[in-house]
Structure formats: structure tokens, C-alpha cells
Protein backbone atom coordinates (compact mmCIF):
# COMPACT_ATOMS: atom_id res chain seq x y z
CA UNK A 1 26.61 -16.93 -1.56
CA UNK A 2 23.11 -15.46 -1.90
CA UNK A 3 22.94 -11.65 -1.19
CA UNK A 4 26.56 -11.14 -1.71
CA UNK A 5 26.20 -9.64 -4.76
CA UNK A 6 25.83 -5.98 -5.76
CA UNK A 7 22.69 -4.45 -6.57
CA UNK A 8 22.20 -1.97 -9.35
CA UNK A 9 20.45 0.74 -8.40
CA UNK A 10 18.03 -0.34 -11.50
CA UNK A 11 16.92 -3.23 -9.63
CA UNK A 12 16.63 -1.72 -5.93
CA UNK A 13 14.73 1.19 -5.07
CA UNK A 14 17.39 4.39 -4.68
CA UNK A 15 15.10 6.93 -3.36
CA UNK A 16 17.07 7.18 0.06
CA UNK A 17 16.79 10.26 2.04
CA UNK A 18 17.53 11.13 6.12
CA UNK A 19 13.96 9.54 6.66
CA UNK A 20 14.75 5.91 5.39
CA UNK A 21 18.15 6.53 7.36
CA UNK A 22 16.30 7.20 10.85
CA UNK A 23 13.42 4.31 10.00
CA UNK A 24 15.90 1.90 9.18
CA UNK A 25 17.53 2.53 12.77
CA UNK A 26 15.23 2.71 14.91
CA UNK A 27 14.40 -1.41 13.17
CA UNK A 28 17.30 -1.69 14.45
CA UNK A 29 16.83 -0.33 17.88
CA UNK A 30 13.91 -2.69 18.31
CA UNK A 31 16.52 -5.83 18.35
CA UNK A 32 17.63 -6.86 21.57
CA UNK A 33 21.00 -4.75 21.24
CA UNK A 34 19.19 -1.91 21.10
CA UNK A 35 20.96 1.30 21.44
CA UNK A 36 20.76 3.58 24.85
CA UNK A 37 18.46 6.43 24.34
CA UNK A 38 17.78 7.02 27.74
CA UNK A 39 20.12 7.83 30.73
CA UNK A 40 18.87 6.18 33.18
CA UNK A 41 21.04 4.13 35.43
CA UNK A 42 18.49 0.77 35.29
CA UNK A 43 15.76 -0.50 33.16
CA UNK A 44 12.37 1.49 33.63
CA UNK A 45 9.43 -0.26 33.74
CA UNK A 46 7.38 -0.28 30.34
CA UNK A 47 4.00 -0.37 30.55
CA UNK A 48 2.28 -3.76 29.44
CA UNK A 49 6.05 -5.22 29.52
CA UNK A 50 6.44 -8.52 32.06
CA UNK A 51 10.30 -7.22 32.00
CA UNK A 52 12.74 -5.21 30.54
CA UNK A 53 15.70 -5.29 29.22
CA UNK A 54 19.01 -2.73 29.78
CA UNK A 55 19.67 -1.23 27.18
CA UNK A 56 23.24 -2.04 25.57
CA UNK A 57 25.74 0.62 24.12
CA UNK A 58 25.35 1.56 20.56
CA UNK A 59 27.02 -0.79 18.00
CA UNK A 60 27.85 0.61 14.52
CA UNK A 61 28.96 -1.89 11.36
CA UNK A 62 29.08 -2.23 7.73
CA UNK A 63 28.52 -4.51 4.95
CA UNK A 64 30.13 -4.11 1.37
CA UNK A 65 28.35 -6.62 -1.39
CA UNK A 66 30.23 -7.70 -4.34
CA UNK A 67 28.78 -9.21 -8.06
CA UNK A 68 26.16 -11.54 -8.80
CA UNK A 69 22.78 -12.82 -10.22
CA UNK A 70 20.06 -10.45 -8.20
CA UNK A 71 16.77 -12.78 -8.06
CA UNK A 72 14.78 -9.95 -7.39
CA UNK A 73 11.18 -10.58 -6.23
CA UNK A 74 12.40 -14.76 -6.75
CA UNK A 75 14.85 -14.95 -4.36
CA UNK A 76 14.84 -18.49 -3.33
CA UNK A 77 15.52 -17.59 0.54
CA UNK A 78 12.57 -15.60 0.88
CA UNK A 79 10.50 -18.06 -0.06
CA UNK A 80 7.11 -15.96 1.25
CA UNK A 81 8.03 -12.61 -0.77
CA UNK A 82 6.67 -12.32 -4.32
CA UNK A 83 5.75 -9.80 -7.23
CA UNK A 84 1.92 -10.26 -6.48
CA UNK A 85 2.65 -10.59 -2.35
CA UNK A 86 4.23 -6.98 -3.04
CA UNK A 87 1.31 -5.75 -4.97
CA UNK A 88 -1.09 -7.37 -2.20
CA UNK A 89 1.10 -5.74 0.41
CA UNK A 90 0.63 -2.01 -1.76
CA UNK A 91 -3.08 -2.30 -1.65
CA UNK A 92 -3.42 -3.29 1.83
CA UNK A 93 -1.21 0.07 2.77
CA UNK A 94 -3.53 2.03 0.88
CA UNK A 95 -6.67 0.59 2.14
CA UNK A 96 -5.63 0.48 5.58
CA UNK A 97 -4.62 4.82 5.66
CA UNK A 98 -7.63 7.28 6.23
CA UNK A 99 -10.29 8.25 3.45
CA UNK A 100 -9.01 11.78 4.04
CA UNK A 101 -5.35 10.64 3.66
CA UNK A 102 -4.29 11.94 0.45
CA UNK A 103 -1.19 9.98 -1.37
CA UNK A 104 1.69 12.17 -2.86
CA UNK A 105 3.17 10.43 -6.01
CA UNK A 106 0.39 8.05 -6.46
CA UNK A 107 2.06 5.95 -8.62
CA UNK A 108 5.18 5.36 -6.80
CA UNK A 109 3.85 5.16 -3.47
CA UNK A 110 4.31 1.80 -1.17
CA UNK A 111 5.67 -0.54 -4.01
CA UNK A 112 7.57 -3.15 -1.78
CA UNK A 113 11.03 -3.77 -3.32
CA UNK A 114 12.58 -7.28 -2.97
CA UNK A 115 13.56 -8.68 0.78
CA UNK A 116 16.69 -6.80 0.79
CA UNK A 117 18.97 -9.85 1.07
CA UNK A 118 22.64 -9.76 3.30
CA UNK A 119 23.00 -13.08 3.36
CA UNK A 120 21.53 -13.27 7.18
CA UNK A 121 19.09 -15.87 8.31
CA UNK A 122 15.71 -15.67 6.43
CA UNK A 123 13.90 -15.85 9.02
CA UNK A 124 15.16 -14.86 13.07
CA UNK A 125 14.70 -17.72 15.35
CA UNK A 126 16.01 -15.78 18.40
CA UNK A 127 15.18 -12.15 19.49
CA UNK A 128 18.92 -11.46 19.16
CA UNK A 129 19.39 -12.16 15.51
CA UNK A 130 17.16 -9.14 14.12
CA UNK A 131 19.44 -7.39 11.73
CA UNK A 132 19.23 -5.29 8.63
CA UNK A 133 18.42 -6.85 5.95
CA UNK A 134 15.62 -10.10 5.69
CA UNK A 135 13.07 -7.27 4.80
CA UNK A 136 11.23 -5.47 2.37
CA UNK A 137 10.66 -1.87 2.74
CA UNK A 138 7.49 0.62 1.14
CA UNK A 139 7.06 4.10 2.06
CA UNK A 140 4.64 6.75 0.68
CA UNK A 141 4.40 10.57 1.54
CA UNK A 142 0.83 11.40 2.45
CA UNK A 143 -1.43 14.65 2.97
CA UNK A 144 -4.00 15.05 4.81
CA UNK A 145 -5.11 18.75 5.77
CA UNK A 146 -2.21 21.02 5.69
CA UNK A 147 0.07 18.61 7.31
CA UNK A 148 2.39 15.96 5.21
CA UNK A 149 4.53 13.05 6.40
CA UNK A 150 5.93 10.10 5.27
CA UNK A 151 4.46 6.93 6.25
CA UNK A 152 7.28 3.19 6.19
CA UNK A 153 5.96 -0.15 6.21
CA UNK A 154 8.38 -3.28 6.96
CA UNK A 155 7.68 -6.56 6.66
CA UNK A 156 9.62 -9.35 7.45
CA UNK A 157 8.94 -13.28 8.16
CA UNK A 158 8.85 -14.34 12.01
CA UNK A 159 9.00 -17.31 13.46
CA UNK A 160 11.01 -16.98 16.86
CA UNK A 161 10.01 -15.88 20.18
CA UNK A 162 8.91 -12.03 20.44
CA UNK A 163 12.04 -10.15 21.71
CA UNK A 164 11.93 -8.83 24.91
CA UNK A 165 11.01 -5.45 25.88
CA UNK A 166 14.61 -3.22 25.74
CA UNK A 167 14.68 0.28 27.81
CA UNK A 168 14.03 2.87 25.35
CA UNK A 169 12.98 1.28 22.58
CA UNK A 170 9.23 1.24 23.06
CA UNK A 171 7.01 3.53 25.18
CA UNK A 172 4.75 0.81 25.70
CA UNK A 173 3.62 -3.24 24.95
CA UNK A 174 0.28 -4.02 24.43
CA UNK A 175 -0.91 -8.19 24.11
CA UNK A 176 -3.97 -8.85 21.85
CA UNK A 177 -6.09 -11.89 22.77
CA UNK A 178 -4.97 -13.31 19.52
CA UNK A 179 -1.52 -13.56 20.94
CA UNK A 180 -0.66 -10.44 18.45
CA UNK A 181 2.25 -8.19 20.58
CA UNK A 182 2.25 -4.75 19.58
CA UNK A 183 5.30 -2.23 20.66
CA UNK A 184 4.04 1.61 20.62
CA UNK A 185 6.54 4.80 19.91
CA UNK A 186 5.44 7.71 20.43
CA UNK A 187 7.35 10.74 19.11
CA UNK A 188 7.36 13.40 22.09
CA UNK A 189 8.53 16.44 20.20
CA UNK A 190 6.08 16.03 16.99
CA UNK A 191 7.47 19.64 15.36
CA UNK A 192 10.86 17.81 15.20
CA UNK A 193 11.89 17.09 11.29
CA UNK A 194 12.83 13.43 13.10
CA UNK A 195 9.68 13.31 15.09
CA UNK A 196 9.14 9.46 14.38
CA UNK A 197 5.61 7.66 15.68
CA UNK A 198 5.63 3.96 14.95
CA UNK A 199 3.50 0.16 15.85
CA UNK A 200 5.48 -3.16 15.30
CA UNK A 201 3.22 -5.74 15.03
CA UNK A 202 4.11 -8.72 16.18
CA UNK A 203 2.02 -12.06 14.99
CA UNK A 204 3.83 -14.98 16.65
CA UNK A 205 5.31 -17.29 14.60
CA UNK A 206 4.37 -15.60 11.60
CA UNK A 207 5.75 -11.97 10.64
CA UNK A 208 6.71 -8.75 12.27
CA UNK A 209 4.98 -5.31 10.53
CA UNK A 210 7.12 -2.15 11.50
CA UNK A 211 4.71 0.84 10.47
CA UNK A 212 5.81 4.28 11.18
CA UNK A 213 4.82 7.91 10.41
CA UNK A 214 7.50 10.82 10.55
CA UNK A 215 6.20 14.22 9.88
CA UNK A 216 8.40 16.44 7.69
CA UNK A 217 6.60 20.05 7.13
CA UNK A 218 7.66 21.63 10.58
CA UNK A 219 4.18 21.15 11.77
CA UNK A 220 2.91 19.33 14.92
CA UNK A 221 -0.34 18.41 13.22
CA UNK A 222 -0.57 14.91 13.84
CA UNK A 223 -1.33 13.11 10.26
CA UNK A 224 -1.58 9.51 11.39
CA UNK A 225 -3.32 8.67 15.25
CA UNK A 226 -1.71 6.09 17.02
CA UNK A 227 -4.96 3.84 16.26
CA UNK A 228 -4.36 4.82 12.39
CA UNK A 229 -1.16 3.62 12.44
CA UNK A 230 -2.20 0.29 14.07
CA UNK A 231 -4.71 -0.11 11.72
CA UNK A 232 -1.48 -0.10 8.84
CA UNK A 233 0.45 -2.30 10.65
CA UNK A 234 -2.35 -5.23 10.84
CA UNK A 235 -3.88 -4.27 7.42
CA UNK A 236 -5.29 -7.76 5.85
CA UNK A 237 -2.27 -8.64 3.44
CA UNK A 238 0.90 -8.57 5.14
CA UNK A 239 0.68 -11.89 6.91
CA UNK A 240 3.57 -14.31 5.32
CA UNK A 241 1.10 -16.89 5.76
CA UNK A 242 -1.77 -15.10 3.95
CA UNK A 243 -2.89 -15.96 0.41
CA UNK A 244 -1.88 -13.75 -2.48
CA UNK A 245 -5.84 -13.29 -3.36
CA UNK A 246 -6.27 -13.33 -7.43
CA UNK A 247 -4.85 -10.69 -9.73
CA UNK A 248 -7.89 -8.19 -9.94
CA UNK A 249 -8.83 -5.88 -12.86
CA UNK A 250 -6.61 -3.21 -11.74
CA UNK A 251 -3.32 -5.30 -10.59
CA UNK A 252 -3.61 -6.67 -14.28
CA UNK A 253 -3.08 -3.01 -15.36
CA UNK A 254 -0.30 -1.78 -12.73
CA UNK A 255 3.50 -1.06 -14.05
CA UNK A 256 4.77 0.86 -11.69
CA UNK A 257 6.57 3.96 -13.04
CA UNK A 258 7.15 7.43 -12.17
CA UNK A 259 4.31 9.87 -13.01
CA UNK A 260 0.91 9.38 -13.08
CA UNK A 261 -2.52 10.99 -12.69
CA UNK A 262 -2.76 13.91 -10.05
CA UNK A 263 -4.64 13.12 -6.65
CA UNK A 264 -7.34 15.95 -6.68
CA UNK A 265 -8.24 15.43 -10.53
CA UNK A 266 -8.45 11.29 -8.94
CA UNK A 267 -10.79 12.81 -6.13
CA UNK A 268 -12.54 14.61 -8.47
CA UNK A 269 -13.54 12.03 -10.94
CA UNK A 270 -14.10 9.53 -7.98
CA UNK A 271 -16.73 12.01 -6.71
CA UNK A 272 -18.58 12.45 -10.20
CA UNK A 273 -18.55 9.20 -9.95
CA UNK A 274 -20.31 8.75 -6.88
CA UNK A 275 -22.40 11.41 -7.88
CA UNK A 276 -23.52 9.17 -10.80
CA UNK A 277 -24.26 6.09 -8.94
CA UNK A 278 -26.49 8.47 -6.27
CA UNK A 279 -28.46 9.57 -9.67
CA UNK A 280 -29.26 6.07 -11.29
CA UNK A 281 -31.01 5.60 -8.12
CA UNK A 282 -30.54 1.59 -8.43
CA UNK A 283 -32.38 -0.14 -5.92
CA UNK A 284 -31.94 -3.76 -4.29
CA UNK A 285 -28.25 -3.48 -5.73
CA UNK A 286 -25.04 -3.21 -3.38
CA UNK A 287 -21.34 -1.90 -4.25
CA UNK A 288 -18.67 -3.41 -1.94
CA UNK A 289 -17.07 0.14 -1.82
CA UNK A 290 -17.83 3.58 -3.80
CA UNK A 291 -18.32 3.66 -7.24
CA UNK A 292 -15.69 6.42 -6.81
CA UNK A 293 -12.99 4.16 -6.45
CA UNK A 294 -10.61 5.04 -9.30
CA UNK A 295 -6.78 4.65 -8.08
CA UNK A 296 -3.76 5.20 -10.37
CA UNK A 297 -3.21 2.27 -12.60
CA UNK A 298 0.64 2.56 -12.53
CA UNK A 299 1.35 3.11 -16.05
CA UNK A 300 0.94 7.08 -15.71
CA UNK A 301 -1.38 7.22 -18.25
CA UNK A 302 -4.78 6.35 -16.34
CA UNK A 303 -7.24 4.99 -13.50
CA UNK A 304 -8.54 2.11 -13.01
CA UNK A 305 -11.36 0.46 -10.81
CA UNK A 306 -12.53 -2.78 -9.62
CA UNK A 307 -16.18 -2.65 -7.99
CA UNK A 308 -17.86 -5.73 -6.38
CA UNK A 309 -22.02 -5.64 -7.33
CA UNK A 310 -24.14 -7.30 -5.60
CA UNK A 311 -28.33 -7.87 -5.85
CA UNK A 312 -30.57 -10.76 -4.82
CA UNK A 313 -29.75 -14.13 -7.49
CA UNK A 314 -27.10 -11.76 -8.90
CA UNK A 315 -23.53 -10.82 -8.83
CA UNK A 316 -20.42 -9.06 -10.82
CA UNK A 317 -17.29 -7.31 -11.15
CA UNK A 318 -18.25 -4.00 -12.10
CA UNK A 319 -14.62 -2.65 -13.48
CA UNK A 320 -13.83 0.53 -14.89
CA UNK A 321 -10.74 2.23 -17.00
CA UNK A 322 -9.62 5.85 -17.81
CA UNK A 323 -7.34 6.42 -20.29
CA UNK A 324 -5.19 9.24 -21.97
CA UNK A 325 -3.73 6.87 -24.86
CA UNK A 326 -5.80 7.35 -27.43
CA UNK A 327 -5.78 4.80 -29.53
CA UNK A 328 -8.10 2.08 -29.34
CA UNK A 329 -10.43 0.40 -31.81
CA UNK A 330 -13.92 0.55 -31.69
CA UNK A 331 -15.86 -1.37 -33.51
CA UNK A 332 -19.69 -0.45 -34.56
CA UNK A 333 -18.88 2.53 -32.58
CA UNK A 334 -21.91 5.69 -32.47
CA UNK A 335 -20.78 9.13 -33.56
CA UNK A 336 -21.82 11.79 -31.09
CA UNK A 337 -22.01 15.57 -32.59
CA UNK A 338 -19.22 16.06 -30.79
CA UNK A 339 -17.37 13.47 -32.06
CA UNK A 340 -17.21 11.16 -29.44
CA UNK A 341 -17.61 7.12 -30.19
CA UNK A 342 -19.56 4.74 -28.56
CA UNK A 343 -19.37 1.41 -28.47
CA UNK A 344 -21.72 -1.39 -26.77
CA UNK A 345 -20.91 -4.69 -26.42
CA UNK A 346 -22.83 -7.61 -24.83
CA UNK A 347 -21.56 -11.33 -24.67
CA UNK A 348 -22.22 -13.74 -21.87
CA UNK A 349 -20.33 -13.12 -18.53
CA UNK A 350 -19.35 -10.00 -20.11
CA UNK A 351 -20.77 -6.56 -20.78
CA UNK A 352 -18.85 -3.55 -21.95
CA UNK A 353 -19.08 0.06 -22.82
CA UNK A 354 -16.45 1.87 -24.41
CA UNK A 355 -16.70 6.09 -24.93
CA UNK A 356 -14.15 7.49 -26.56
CA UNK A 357 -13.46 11.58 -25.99
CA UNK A 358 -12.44 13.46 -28.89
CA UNK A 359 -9.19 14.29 -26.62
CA UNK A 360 -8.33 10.86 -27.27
CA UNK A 361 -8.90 9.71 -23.93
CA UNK A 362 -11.03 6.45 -23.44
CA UNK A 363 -13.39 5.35 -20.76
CA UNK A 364 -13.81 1.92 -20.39
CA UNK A 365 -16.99 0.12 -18.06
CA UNK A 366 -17.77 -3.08 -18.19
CA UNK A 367 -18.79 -5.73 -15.85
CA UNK A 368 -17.65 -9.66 -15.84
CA UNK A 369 -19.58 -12.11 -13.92
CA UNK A 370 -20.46 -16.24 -13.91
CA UNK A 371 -23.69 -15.77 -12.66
CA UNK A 372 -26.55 -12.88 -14.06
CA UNK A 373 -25.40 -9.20 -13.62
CA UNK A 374 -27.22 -6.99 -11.48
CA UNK A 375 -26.48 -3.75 -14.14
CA UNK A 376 -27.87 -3.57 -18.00
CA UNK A 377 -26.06 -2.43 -20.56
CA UNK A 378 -27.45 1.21 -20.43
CA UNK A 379 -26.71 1.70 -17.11
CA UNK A 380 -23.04 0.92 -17.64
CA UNK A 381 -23.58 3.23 -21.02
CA UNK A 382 -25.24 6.12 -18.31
CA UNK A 383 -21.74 5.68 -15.99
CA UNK A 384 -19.27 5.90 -19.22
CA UNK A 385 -20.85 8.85 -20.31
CA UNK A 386 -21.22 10.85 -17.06
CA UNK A 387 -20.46 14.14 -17.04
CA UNK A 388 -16.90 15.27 -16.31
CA UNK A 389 -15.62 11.52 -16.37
CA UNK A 390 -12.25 12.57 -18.31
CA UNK A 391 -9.04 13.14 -16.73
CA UNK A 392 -8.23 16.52 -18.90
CA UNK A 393 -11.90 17.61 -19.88
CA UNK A 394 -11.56 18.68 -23.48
């Protein structure tokens, strides 16, 4: 029977701690058997909540899986869940947290496992039937000032009625004029190590996004607002329903291992970056984000960038890679004095620049387009070469 079978911890992420304990509860609590947390002798009202629902005494239980074929990110039940859905998923987390959110363990951060699978239904058609399990879980520890937590993201198909409001398990319901339900939590002792904040999002007949933020330095500095964390749980992306857009530059790049380039020398040569683009002083032409928008590429040995240029008649993918494997052939390459190589290449669609460092590491910046491209060669020779643009700076 599918999801019967045991899972090596090779092929399911291991990295369990007392956080993924509580956030994997409290998805639990949010069922319609949720478990009492208040002592109230009736239902309270809930704000924004038609009714609600008592409460029911807590239930524990356990499952036990046995061998068998894992299908991984293939798994025929989950139909919706894929290798490039989780990659879609990990770049809609990211894009959706603060500019001033810093990530912890870049590299590793929100990577969507496969829908854990215990054999339940794929999908719930009744509020009762939400259960562990028929998910796929992502969490990533963030900074941002001197305080740190740990933000979870859960995603799961939906296609039966939202589940009623239960007596403790939300503070509050709020109704979007989309139809979108969203259930608030809102920790009241934030200092507590299990101070837990969270949204579920609730698009009807579509999915259910469980985002949450627990704090875990002591502090009562909140990391994530309430509207921050809303913005997570309806990031662009986590729809079951929404198209898995084209592999870009960057997802081409990403294995995900441990490792990987450190978030202030990332800020660093995202703002030299920037600082570069401000200098060229290009007008009539448009960048869909920051040039400074390096992110690790996964593999622990680099960045990698995929910029959107835009000017009148024109239009390109203005990509760029930083490297600390060294090897790479150049061909009709210029020596510096220094020793660094340069290489220009020009061929319709496509325009590159490659600089190698005499540390070995490589910069790569090229742009890719069906149409003219809004940037000459020697401007993309001007960003390769800017100064500082090297993750160790020989």
C-alpha cells in the first residue's frame, strides 16, 4: 500500500528538533478534534468566526511504516507535488520574508521534502479528516536584528469545506473577498522558547498554507509581524493549482547540499553590485529587481542571479554566476597584470563575459534574450569586473 513503507533517513529530511515537534501539533490542533487548550466550560466566541466549535479532549496515536519503493518527489498520490513545485515553493518563501530578513544556512533553508505520505486520503474532503501526513514541510531559521527564529511552511492540497472554527485553536478568522479564510495565532508570551505565531491560509477548494514563526533566542523581539507572516502564507507559488513557471538560470544551478556561501559576504557582494549598476548610470533601461540579487546556488560553491532587463524595443535575461571552482576554460581569454583572464563572447541571443580571479574563482555575466538586448558587451564586461565582486577577495 502506498506510504507503508519505511523511509531512510537519506531520502526524508532528519533535521527534527522540539520546534518541528510543536509545529507539527499545533497542524494538528487546527483539525476539527482539536485538543483543549483552554478551560473554559463552553465555546468562546472567535472573532470573524460565524460559530465555534468545543473543543474535544486530546487524542494521542501512532503509526509504524514498514519496507518499500519511496517515490519521493513522484509519488503518484500526490499528484500536485513535484521536484520543480518544491523549488517554486523555496523561492516563493524567500521572496515573500522581509529584505532585512537574513536566512541562516542559506543553502538548506525551505527545501520542501516529499508529501510525507501515511497512506491517508490525498486530499481531505471533510474538515474532520485533517491528519498528519498528506503534506510537505520547509522550515528556515532567519535573522533579522538581534533576534532569530525559525520560520515552517506547510502545504497541503484542499478541496473540502474549510473546517470550522474549534475553541482554542485560532485567536481569530478573517474572510478575504476572494473567498481566501485565514486563521490567526498569536503567541501571547513571545519570550517563551515555544512562543509559536502562525496564518493558515485557506484557498477553497484548492490548498491550505500553514506558515508559522517560533522565536528561539529568549528574546521577545518580534522577527516576523503578523502581516509578514501573511504575506508567506499567500506568497505566489504555493497554490496546487498554480503553474510550475520555467526552470530559470539559477534553479538550473541548485543541488541542494549542506554548506554554502555566508549571508553577509552574499549581502556584501549584492551591494557592490548595486553599487555598480548606480555607477553605469544606464538610462531608459529597467531591472525587475536589484542587480544585487545574488542567492546561494545550492551547490556550496557559489551565487547565482537571474535579472529581468527591460528598455523600449528591447528585452533580456541579464544572469550572473560566482564561482569558487576554479576550473573553467576560457578561450581567447585577456591576461590582466594581475593575472586575471578575460573572456568576451558575443553570438546572437547570447552575450557573455567571463573574468576569471587568480584565486580561481570565476565570475560569469551574460545576458540571453529573443529579441535585441538592452546591455552591450562592455557593460556586462564593466559588471564582471567590478570591484570586490569575489566571494574570498584574493
Amino acid at each position: 500500500m502506498p506510504g507503508t513503507e519505511e523511509r531512510s533517513p537519506k531520502d526524508r529530511r532528519q533535521r527534527w528538533t522540539w520546534r518541528d515537534t510543536a509545529f507539527i501539533a499545533v497542524v494538528v490542533l487546527l483539525g476539527a478534534g482539536a485538543a483543549r487548550l483552554t478551560q473554559d466550560d463552553g465555546p468562546a466566541a472567535i472573532p470573524g468566526c460565524e460559530s465555534v466549535q468545543a473543543a474535544e479532549e486530546p487524542r494521542s496515536g501512532m503509526y509504524a511504516t514498514i519496507g518499500g519503493d519511496d517515490p519521493g518527489y513522484n509519488d503518484p498520490d500526490y499528484p500536485w507535488f513535484s521536484k520543480s513545485k518544491a523549488d517554486a515553493m523555496r523561492h516563493a518563501v524567500i521572496e515573500a520574508l522581509p529584505v532585512d530578513a537574513r536566512l541562516e544556512d542559506a543553502g538548506v533553508a525551505f527545501v520542501f521534502p516529499p508529501v510525507l505520505n501515511l497512506g491517508e486520503t490525498a486530499s481531505p474532503e471533510s474538515a474532520e479528516e485533517l491528519t498528519l501526513g498528506g503534506s510537505t514541510t520547509a522550515n528556515g531559521d532567519i535573522a533579522r536584528g538581534d533576534a532569530r527564529a525559525t520560520v515552517s511552511v506547510d502545504v497541503r492540497e484542499w478541496t473540502g469545506p474549510i473546517p470550522p472554527c474549534v475553541e482554542g485553536s485560532v485567536d481569530r478568522r478573517e474572510v478575504r473577498a476572494d473567498g481566501t479564510v485565514l486563521d490567526f495565532h498569536e503567541a501571547q508570551d513571545g519570550a517563551s522558547p515555544y512562543a509559536l505565531n502562525f496564518v493558515a491560509a485557506y484557498v477553497p477548494g484548492v490548498s491550505r498554507v500553514f506558515a508559522s514563526v517560533t522565536g528561539f533566542d529568549g528574546s521577545d523581539a518580534q522577527v516576523l509581524s503578523t502581516n509578514e507572516l501573511v504575506d508567506v502564507a499567500l506568497a505566489p507559488g504555493f497554490a496546487v493549482t498554480k503553474d510550475i513557471p520555467p526552470a530559470t538560470f539559477c534553479d538550473i544551478l541548485t543541488v541542494i547540499v549542506e554548506g554554502g556561501v555566508d549571508d553577509d559576504v552574499v549581502s556584501r557582494l549584492n551591494t557592490v553590485l548595486d553599487e555598480r549598476w548606480r555607477w553605469l548610470g544606464t538610462t531608459g533601461v529597467r531591472l525587475d529587481r536589484p542587480l544585487g540579487s545574488l542567492v546561494p546556488d545550492g551547490s556550496g560553491s557559489g551565487l547565482c542571479a537571474d535579472v529581468v532587463v527591460n528598455a523600449p524595443g528591447a528585452a533580456a535575461n541579464l544572469q550572473i554566476t560566482i564561482t569558487r571552482n576554479g576550473f573553467r576554460l576560457l578561450e581567447n581569454a585577456v591576461i590582466l597584470p594581475d593575472d586575471t583572464l578575460i573572456s568576451r563572447t558575443e553570438n546572437p541571443g547570447t552575450s557573455s563575459v567571463v573574468v576569471r580571479h587568480p584565486s580561481g574563482e570565476t565570475v560569469v555575466v551574460r545576458t540571453v534574450t529573443h529579441t535585441m538586448s538592452p546591455l552591450v558587451i562592455e557593460q556586462l564586461e564593466l559588471i564582471a569586473t567590478s570591484p570586490g565582486l569575489e566571494i574570498a577577495p584574493s
